[in-house]
Protein backbone atom coordinates (compact mmCIF):
# COMPACT_ATOMS: atom_id res chain seq x y z
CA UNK A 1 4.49 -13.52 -14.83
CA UNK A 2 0.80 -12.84 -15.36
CA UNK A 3 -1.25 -13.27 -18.69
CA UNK A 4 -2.68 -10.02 -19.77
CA UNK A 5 -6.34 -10.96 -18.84
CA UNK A 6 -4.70 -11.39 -14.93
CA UNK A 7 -3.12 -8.91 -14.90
CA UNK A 8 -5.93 -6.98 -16.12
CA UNK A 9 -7.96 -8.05 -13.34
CA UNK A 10 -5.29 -7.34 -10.70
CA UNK A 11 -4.72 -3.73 -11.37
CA UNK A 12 -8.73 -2.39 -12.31
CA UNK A 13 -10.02 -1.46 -9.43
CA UNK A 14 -13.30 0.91 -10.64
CA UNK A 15 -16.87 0.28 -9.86
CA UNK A 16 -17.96 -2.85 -10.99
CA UNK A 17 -14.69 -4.46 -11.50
CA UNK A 18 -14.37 -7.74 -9.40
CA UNK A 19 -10.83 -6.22 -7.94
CA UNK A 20 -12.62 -2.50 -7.21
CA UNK A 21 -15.47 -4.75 -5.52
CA UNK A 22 -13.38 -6.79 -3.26
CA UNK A 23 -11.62 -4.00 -1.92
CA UNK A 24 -15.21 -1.60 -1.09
CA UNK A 25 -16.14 -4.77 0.85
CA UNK A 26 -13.44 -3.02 3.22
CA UNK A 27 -13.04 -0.15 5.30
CA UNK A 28 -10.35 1.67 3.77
CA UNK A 29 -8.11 4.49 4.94
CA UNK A 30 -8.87 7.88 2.90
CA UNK A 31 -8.02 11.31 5.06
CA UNK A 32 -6.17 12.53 7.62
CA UNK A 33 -8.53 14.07 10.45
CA UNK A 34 -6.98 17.37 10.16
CA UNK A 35 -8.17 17.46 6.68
CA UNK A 36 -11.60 17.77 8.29
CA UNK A 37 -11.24 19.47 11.54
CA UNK A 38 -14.43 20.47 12.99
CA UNK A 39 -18.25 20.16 12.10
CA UNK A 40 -19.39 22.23 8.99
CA UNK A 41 -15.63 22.97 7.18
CA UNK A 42 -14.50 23.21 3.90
CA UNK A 43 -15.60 19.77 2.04
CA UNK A 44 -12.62 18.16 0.72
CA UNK A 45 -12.33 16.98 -3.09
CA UNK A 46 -10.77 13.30 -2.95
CA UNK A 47 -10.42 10.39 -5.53
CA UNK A 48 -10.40 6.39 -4.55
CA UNK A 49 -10.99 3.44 -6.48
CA UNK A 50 -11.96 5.87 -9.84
CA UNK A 51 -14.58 7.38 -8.01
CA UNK A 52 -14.41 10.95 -7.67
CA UNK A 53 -16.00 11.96 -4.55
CA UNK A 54 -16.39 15.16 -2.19
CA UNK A 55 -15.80 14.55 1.55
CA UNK A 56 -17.52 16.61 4.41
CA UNK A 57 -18.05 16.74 8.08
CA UNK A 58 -21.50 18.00 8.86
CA UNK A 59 -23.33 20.27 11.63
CA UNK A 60 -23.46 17.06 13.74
CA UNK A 61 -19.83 15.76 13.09
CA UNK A 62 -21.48 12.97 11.28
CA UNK A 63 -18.83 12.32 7.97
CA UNK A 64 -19.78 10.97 4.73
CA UNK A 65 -18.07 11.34 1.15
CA UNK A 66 -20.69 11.85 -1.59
CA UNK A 67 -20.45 11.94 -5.65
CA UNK A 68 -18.34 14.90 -6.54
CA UNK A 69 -21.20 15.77 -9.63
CA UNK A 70 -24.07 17.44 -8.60
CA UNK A 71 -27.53 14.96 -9.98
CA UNK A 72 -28.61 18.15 -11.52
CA UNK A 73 -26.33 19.81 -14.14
CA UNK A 74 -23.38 18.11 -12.99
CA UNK A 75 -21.42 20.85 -11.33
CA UNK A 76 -18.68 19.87 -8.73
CA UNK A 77 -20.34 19.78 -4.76
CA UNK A 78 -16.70 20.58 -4.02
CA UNK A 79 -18.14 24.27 -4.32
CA UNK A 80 -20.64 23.14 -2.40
CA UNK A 81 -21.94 25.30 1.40
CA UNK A 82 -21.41 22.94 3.90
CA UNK A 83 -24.09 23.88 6.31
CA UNK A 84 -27.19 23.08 8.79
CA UNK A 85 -26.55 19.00 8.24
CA UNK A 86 -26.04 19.34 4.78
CA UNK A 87 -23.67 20.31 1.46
CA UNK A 88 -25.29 23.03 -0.36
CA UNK A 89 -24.58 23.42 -4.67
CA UNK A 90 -24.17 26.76 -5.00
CA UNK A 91 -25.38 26.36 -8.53
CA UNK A 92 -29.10 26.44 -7.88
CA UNK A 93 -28.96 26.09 -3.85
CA UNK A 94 -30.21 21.71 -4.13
CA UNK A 95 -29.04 20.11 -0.61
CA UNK A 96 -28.02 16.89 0.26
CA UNK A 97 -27.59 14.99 3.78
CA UNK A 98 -24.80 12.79 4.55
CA UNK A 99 -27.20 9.45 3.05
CA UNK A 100 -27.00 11.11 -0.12
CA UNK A 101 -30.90 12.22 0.40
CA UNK A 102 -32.14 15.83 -1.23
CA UNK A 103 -33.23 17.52 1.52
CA UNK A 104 -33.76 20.75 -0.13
CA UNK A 105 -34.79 21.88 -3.39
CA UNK A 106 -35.84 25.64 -3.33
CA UNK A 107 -35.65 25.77 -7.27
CA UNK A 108 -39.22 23.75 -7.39
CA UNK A 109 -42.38 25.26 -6.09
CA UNK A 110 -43.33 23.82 -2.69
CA UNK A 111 -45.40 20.49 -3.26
CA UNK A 112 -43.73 19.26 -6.24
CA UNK A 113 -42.10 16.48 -4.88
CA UNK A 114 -39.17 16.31 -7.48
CA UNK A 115 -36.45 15.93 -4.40
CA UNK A 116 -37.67 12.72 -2.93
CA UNK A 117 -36.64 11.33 -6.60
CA UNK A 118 -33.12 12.65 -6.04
CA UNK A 119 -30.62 10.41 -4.50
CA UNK A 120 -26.48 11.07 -4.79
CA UNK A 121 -24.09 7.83 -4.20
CA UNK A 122 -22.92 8.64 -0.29
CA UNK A 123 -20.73 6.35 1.74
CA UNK A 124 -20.00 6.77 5.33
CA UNK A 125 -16.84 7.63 7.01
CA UNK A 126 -15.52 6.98 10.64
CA UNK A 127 -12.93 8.67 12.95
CA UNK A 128 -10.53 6.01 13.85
CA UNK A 129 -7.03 5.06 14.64
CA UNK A 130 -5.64 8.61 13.48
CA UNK A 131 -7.49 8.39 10.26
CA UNK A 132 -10.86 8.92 8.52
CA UNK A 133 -11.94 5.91 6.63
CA UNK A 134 -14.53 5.22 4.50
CA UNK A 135 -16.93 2.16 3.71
CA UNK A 136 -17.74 2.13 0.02
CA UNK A 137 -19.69 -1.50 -0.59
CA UNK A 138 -23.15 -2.62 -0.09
CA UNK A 139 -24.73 -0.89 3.13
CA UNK A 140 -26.44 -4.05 3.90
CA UNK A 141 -22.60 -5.58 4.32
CA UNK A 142 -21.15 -2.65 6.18
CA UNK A 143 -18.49 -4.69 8.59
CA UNK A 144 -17.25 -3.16 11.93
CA UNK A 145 -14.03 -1.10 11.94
CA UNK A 146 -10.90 -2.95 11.37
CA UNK A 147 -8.74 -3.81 15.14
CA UNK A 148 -5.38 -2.83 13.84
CA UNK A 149 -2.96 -2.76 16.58
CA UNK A 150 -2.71 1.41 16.63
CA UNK A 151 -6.63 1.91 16.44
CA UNK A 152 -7.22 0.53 19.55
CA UNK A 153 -4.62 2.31 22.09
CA UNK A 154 -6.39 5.17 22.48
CA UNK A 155 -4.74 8.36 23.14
CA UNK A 156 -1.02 7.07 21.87
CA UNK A 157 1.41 9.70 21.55
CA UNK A 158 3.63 7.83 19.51
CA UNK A 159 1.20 7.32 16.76
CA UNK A 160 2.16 9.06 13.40
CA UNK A 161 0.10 8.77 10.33
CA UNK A 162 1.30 10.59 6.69
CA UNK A 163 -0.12 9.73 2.88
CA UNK A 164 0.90 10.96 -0.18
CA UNK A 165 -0.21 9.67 -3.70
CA UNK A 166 2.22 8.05 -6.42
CA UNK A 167 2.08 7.58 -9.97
CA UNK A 168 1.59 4.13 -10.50
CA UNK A 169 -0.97 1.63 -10.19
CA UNK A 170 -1.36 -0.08 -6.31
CA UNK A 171 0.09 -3.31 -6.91
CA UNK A 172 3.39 -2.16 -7.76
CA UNK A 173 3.76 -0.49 -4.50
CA UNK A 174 2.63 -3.74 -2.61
CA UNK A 175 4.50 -5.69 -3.83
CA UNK A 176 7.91 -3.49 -3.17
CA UNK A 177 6.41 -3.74 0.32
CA UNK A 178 6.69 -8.16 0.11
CA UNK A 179 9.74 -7.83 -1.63
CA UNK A 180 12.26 -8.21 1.17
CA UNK A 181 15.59 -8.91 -1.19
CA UNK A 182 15.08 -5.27 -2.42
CA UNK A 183 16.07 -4.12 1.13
CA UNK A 184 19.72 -5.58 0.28
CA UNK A 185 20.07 -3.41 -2.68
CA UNK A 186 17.44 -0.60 -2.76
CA UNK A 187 17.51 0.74 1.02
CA UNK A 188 21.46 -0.04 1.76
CA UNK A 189 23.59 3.26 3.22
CA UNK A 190 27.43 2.73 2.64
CA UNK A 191 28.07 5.21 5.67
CA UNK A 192 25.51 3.89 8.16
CA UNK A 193 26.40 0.61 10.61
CA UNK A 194 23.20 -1.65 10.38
CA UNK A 195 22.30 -2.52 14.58
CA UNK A 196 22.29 -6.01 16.01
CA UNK A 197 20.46 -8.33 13.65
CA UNK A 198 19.13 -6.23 11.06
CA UNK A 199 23.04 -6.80 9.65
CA UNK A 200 22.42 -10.06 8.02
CA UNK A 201 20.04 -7.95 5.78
CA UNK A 202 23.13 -7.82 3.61
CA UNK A 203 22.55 -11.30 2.74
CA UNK A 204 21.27 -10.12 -0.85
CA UNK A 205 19.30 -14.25 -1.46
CA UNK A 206 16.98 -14.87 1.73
CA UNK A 207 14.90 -18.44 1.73
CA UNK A 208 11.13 -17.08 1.31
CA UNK A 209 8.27 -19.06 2.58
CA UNK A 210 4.80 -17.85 2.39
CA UNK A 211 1.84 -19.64 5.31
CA UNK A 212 -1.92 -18.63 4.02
CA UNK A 213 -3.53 -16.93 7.22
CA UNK A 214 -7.65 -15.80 8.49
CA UNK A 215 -6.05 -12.21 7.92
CA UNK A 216 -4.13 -12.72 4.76
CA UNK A 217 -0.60 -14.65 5.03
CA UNK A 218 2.57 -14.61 6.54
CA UNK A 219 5.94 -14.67 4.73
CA UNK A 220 9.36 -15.69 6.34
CA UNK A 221 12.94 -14.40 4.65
CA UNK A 222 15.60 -16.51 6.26
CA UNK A 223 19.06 -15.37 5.91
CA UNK A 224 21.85 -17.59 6.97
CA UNK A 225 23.79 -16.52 10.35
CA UNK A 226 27.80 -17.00 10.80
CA UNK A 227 26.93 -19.29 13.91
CA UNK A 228 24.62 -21.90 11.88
CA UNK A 229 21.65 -20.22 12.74
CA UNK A 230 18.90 -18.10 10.74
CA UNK A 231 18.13 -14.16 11.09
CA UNK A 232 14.53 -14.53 10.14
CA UNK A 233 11.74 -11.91 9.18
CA UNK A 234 8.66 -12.32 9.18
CA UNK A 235 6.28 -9.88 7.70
CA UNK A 236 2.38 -10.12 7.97
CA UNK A 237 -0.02 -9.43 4.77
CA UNK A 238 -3.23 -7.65 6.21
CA UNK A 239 -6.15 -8.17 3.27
CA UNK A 240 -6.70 -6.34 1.08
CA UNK A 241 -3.14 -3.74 1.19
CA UNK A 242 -1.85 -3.54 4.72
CA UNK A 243 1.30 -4.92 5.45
CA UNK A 244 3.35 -4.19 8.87
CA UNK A 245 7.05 -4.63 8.07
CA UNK A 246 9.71 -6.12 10.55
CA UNK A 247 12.31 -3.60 12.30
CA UNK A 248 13.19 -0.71 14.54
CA UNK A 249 11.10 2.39 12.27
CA UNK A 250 7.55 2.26 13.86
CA UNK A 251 7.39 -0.66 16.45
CA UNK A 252 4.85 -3.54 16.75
CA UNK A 253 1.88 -3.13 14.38
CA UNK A 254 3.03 -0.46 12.04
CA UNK A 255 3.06 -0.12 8.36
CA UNK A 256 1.53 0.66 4.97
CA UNK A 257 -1.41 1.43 3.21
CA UNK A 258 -1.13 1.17 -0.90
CA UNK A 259 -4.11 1.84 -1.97
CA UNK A 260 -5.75 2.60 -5.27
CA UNK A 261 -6.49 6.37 -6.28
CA UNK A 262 -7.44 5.30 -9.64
CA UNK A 263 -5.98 2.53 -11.88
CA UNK A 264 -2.93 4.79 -12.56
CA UNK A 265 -2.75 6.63 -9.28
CA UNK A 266 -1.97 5.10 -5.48
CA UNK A 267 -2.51 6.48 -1.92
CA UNK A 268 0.64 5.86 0.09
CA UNK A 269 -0.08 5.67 4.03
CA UNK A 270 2.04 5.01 6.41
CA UNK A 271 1.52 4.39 10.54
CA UNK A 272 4.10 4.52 12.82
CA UNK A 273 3.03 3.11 16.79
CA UNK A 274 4.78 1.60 19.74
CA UNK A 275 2.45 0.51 22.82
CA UNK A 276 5.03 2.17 25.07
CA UNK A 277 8.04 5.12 24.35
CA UNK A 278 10.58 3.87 21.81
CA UNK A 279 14.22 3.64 22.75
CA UNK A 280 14.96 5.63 20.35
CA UNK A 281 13.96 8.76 17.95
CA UNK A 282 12.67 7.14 14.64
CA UNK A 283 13.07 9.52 12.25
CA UNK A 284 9.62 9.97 9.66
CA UNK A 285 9.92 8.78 6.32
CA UNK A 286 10.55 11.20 3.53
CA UNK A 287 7.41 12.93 2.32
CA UNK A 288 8.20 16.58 1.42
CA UNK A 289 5.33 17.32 -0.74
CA UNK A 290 4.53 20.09 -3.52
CA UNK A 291 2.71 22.52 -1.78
CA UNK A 292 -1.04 22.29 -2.35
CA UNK A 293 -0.81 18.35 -4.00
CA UNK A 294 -0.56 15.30 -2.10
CA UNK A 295 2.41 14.52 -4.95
CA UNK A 296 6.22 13.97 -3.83
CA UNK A 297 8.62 16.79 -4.18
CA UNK A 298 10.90 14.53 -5.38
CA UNK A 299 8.95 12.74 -8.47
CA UNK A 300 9.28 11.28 -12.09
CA UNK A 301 9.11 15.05 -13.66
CA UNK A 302 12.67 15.59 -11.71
CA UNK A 303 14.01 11.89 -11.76
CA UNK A 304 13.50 12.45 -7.96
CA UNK A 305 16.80 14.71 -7.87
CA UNK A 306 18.75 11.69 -7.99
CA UNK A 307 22.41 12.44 -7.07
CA UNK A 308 25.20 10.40 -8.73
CA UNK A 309 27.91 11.49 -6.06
CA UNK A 310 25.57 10.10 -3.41
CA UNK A 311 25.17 6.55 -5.66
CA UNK A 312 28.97 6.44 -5.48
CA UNK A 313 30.27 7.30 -1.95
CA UNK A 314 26.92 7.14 0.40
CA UNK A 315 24.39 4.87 -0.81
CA UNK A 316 22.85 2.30 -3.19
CA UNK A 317 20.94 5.19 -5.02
CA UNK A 318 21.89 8.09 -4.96
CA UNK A 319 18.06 8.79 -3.29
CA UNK A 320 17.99 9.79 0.06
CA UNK A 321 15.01 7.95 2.13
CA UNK A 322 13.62 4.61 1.69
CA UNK A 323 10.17 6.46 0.54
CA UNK A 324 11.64 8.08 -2.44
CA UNK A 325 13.90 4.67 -3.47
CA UNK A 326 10.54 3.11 -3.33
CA UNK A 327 8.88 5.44 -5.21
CA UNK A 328 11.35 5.88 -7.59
CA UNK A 329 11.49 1.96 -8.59
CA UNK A 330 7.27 1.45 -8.39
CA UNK A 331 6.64 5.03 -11.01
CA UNK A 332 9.84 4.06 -13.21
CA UNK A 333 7.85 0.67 -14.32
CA UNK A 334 5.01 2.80 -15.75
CA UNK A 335 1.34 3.55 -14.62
CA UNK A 336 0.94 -0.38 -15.11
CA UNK A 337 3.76 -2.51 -15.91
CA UNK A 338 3.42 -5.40 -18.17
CA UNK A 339 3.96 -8.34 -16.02
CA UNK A 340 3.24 -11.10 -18.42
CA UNK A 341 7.12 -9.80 -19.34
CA UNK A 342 8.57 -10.16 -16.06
CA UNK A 343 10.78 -12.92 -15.03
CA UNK A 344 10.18 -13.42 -11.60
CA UNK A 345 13.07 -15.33 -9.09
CA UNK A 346 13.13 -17.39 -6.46
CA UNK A 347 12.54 -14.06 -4.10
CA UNK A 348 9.56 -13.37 -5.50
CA UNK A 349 7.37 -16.00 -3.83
CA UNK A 350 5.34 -13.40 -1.40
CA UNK A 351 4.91 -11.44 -4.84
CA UNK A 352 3.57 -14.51 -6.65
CA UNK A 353 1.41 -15.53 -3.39
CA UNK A 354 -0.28 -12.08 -2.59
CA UNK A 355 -1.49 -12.28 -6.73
CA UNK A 356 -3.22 -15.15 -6.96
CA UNK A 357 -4.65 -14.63 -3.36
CA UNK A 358 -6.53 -11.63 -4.64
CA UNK A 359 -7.22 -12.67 -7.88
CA UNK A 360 -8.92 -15.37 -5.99
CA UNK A 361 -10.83 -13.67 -3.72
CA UNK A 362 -12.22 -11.35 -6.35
CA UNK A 363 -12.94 -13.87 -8.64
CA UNK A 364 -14.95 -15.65 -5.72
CA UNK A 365 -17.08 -12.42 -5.43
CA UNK A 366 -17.57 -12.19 -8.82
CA UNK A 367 -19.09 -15.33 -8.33
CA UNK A 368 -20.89 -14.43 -5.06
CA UNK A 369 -18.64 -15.63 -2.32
CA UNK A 370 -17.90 -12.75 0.25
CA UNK A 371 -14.85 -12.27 1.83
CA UNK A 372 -14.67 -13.24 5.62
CA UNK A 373 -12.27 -11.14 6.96
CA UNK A 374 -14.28 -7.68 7.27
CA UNK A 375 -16.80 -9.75 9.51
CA UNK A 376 -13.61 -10.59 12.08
CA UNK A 377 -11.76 -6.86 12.95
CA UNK A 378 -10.08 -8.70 15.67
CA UNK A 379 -7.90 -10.57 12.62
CA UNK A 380 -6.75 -6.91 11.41
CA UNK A 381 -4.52 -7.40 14.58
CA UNK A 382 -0.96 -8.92 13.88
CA UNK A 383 2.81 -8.12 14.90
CA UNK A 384 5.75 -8.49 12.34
CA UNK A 385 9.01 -10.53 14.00
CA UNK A 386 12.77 -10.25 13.21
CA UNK A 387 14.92 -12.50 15.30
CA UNK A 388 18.09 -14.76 15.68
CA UNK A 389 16.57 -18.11 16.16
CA UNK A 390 18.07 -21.77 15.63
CA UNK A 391 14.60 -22.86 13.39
CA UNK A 392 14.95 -23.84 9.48
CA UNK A 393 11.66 -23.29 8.93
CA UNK A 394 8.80 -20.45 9.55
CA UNK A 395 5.98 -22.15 10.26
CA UNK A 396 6.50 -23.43 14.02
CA UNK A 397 8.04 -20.19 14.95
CA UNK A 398 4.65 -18.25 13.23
CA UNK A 399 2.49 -19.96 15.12
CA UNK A 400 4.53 -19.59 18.49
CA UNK A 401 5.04 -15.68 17.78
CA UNK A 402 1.43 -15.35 16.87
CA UNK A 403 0.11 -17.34 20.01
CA UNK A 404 2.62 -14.96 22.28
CA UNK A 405 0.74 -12.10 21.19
CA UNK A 406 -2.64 -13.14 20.90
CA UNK A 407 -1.97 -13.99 25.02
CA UNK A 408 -0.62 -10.62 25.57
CA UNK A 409 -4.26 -8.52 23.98
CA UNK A 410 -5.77 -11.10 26.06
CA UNK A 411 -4.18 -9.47 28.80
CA UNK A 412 -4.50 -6.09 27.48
CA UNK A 413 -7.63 -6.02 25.31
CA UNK A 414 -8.71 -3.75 22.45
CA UNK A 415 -10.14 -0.46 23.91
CA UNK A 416 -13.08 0.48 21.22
């Protein structure tokens, strides 16, 4: 459990707040590059971390997101022009560049001067990896662009990236996505043979043990095999939301994005990649989405369409993809659930872990300590592991599974 003050700073993540602070010393995922397609196109309206911004690529291709309220009377740059390098109000024709500079003010008689005074927040945004990202701390601190595995094999056909936004607050979602016990009960088909070792995901009790990393930390399940060994998985925790989750949906260095829309609100992403064709045709996560919202068909409003034959005869739920069972557990706690009236288990150790890591590393901002890992993209690089394997405990075989591929991007460095 958390005390209310805790939890308080767990889940506020606005300007300001030490949580919102720790996370814009990141570069963090926001559009998909089809949502801007080419140089001067429609600006996009888009909300992260409270802020309510308006996205645009301009003349150049440069992007940049920008205060959705116009400095002057406040109307939304949504309606902007986007045009010659700039967005355009269409209120009274002021222009602004992709630093957030006036650049043209034709409502003031030449020589007045008034636009140099007139500055709108901006942060830049970067192609990269499948995704547009955005930087949204001090400029002075702006870090290089996170290594993840899938941003640096360029041209990969088997990269898939979706999003789609969910009515709760971030850290619900994360921590379903530490959680792996829930996979027992949650994500089990009654119709559906589980391959090779994923099996001994049955075992409903796994061991957890959680190893602080330079990228985050690693946490082990171990389940017990019928031979006296242990089916382990082990599931890297990527600062400050990223997690890339052992199995056979995505390959080496896939996974999710939870990240906060607003303190009620989270951005869902998910990345699929293999470094070479997969054996076999993953099928993409459930994501059928109202037309015109970034909201889930299947949502709160409808009790996602749960169907109680299904619960009895085909699955756990009665919910038909891992997405919506996810979804459906995170929402159902509430915007923000009260965790100072949880009762957590032994299972819950990643949970407990990835808390007090960030409430840590926020609090050490607050008190003027940056973060380390935005200065090292190379960390942002990591590979999950399920295997059969004789060892108790998941520290030796970490660091042995970690060294193996470190040696192999050696061999096959990052292409930036």
């Amino acid at each position: 459990m958390l005390s209310a003050q805790d939890n308080e700073l767990l889940t506020q993540t606005g300007k300001g707040t030490p949580m919102g602070e720790l996370f814009r010393r990141f570069w963090l995922p926001a559009l998909l590059p089809e949502e801007l397609p080419a140089p001067d196109c429609t600006p996009v309206r888009f909300r992260i971390l409270g802020e309510d911004l308006v996205a645009f690529r301009d003349t150049n291709g440069r992007i940049a997101f920008v205060q959705e309220a116009c400095p002057h009377r406040r109307a939304s740059l949504f309606f902007a022009r986007n045009e010659e390098c700039g967005l355009r109000c269409v209120y009274h024709g002021w222009k602004f560049d992709v630093a957030g500079n006036c650049v043209e003010m034709p409502t003031e008689r030449a020589g007045s001067g008034f636009k140099e005074k007139i500055h709108i927040t901006a942060y830049p945004g970067a192609d990269w990896g499948g995704m547009i990202w955005i930087y949204m701390g001090p400029a002075e601190r702006q870090p290089p662009l996170p290594l993840y595995d899938w941003c640096v094999r360029p041209n990969n056909p088997h990269l898939r990236v979706w999003k789609w936004m969910q009515e709760a607050n971030y850290a619900q979602g994360l921590e379903g996505n530490i959680d792996s016990a829930h996979v027992t009960y949650l994500h089990r088909w009654f119709d559906r043979p589980i391959p090779g070792a994923r099996q001994q995901i049955l075992d409903g009790a796994p061991e957890i043990e959680v190893q602080e990393t330079d990228f985050g930390f690693v946490y082990g399940a171990r389940r017990d095999v019928a031979d006296g060994r242990y089916y382990w998985r082990l599931t890297p925790f990527v600062l400050p939301v990223f997690t890339t989750i052992p199995g056979p949906a995505g390959g080496p260095g896939a996974g999710f994005f939870v990240l906060p829309m607003d303190d009620e609100h989270s951005w869902w992403w998910t990345i699929t990649s293999t470094p070479r064709p997969p054996s076999t045709t993953n099928e993409p996560p459930y994501i059928d989405l109202i037309p015109g919202s970034w909201r889930l068909t299947r949502n709160k409003d409808n009790n996602y369409l749960i169907d109680r034959e299904m619960q009895r005869s085909v699955n756990y739920t009665g919910l038909p993809t891992n997405r919506v069972q996810d979804a459906a557990m995170t929402d159902s706690m509430g915007p923000i659930v009260d965790r100072s009236d949880e009762h957590l288990g032994s299972t819950d150790v990643a949970i407990i872990f990835m808390r007090k890591q960030l409430l840590r590393l926020a609090q050490r901002l607050d008190d003027g300590v940056e973060p380390e890992l935005p200065l090292h993209p190379e960390r942002h690089r990591v590979w999950p592991l399920d295997t059969i394997s004789d060892e108790p405990r998941m520290g030796p075989m970490w660091d042995a599974h970690y060294a193996e591929f470190q040696a192999q991007f050696a061999a096959e460095p990052a292409t930036v």
